[in-house]
C-alpha atoms as a PDB file:
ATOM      1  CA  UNK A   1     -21.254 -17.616  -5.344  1.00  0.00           C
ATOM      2  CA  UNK A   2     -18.165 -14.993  -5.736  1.00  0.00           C
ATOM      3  CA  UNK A   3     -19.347 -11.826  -7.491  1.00  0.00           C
ATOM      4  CA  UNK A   4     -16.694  -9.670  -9.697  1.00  0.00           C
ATOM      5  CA  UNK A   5     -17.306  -7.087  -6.620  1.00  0.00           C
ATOM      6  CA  UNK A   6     -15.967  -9.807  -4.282  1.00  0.00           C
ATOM      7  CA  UNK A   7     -13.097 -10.711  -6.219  1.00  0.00           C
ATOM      8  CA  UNK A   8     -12.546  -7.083  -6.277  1.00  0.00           C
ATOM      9  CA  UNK A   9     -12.517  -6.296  -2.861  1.00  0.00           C
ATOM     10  CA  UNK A  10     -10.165  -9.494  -2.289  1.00  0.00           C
ATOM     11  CA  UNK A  11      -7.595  -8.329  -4.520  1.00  0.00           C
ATOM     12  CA  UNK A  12      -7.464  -4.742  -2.633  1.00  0.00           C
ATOM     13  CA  UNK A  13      -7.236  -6.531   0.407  1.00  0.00           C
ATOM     14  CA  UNK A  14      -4.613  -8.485  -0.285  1.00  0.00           C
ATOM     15  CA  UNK A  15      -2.710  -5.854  -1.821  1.00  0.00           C
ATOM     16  CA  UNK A  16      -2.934  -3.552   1.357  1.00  0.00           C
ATOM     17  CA  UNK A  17      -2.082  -6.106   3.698  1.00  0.00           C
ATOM     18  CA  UNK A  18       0.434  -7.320   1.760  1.00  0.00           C
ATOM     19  CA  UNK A  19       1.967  -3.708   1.328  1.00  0.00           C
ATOM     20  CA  UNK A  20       1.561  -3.074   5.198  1.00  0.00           C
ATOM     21  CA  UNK A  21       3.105  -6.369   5.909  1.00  0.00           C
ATOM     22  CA  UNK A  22       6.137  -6.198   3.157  1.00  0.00           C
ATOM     23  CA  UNK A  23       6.786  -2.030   3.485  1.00  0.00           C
ATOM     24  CA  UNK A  24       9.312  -2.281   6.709  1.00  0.00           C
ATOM     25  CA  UNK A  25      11.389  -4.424   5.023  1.00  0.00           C
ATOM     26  CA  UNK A  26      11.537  -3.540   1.612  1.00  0.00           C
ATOM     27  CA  UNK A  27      14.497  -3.781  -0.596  1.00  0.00           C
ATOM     28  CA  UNK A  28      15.890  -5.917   2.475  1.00  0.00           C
ATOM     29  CA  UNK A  29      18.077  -9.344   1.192  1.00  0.00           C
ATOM     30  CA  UNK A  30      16.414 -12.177   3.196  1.00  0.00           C
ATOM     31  CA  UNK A  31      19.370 -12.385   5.681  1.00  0.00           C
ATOM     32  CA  UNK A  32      18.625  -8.574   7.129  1.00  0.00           C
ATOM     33  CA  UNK A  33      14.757  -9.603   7.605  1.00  0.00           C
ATOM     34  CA  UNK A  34      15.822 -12.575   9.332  1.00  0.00           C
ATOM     35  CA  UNK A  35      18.359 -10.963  11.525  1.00  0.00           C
ATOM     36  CA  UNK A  36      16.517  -7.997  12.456  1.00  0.00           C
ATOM     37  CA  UNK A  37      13.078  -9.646  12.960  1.00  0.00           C
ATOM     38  CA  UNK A  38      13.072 -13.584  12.958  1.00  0.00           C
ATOM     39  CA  UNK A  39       9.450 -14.288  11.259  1.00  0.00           C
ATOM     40  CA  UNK A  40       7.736 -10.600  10.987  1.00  0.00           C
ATOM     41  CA  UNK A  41       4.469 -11.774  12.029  1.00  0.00           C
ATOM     42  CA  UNK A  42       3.172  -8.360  13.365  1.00  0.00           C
ATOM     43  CA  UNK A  43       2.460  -4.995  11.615  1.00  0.00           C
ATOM     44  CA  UNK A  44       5.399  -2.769  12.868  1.00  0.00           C
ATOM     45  CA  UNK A  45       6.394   1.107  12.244  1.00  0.00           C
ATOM     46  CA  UNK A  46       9.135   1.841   9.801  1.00  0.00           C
ATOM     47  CA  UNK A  47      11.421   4.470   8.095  1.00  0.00           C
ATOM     48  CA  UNK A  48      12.183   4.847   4.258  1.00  0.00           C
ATOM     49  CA  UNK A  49      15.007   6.420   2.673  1.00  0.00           C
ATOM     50  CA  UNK A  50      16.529   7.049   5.944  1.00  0.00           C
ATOM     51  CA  UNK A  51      14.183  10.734   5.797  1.00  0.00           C
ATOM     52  CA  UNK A  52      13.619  10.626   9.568  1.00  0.00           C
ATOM     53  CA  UNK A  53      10.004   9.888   9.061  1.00  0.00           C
ATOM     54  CA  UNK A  54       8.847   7.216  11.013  1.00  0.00           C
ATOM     55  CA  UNK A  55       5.862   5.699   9.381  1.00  0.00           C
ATOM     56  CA  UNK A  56       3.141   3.667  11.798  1.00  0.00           C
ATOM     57  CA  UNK A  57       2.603   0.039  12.256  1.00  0.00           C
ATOM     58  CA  UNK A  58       0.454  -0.845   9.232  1.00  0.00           C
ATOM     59  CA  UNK A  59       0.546   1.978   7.183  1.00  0.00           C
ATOM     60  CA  UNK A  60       1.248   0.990   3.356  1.00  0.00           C
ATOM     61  CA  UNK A  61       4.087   2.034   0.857  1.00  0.00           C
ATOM     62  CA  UNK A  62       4.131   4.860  -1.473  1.00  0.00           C
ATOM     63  CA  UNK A  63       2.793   2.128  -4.444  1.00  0.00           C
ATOM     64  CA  UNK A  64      -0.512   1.645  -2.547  1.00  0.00           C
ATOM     65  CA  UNK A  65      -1.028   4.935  -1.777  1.00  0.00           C
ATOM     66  CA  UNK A  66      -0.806   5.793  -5.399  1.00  0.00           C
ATOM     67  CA  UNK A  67      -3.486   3.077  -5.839  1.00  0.00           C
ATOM     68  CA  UNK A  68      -5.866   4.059  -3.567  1.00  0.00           C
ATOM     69  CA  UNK A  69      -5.536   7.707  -5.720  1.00  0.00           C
ATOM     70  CA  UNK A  70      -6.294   6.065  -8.577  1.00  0.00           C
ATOM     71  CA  UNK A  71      -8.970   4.181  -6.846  1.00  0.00           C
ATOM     72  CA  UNK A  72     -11.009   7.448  -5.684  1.00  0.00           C
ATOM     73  CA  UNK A  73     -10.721   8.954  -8.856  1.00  0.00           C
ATOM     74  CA  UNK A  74     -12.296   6.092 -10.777  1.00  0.00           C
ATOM     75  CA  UNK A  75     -15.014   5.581  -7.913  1.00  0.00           C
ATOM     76  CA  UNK A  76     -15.479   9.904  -7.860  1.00  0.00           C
ATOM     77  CA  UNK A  77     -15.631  10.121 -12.160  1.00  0.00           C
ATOM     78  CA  UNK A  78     -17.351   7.150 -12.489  1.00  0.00           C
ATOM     79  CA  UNK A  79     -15.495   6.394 -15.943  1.00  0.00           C
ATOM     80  CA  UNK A  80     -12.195   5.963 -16.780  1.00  0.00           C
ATOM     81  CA  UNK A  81      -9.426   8.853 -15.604  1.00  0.00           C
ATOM     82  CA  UNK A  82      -6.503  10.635 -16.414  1.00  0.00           C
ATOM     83  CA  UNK A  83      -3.173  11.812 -14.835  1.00  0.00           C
ATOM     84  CA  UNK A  84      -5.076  15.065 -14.248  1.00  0.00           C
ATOM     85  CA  UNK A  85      -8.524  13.938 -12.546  1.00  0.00           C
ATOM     86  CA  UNK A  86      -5.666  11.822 -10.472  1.00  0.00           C
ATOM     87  CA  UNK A  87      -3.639  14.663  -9.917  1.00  0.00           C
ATOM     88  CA  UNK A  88      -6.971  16.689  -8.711  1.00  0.00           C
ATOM     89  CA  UNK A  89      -7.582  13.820  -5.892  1.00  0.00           C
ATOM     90  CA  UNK A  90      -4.120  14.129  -4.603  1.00  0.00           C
ATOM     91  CA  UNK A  91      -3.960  17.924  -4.147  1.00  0.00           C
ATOM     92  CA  UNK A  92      -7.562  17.294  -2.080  1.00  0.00           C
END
């Protein structure tokens, strides 16, 4: 039987790998994807903003990281949290 805690974990999951798999191309129309890399079937470094930093293979987007902020903070308080006990985690 799935538990909540499963579910849980699945939904994280998918949301990283779907965040690793979707950040090099973000924002891209379908036609640039396909032209630069045919089916992306492969984790691969990329650069946002044109910033001149290159991020590596697999590493998620600025949304997920915000997530997994959120994430510690709950898990660390044990109750619910605000912008500051979020804030706290990031500065750490």
């Amino acid at each position: 039987m799935v538990t909540l805690r499963d579910k849980f974990y699945g939904c994280i999951l998918g949301a990283h790998i779907g965040s690793a798999m979707g950040a090099p191309v973000e924002g891209w129309t379908y036609q640039k994807c396909e032209s630069t890399y045919g089916c992306l079937d492969k984790l691969v470094p990329y650069e946002h903003y044109e910033n001149g930093w290159v991020r590596a293979a697999g590493t998620t987007e600025d949304g997920i990281d915000r997530q997994k902020l959120m994430i510690t903070a709950i898990i660390e308080k044990g109750d619910r949290v605000n912008a500051e006990d979020v804030i706290k985690i990031w500065c750490r």
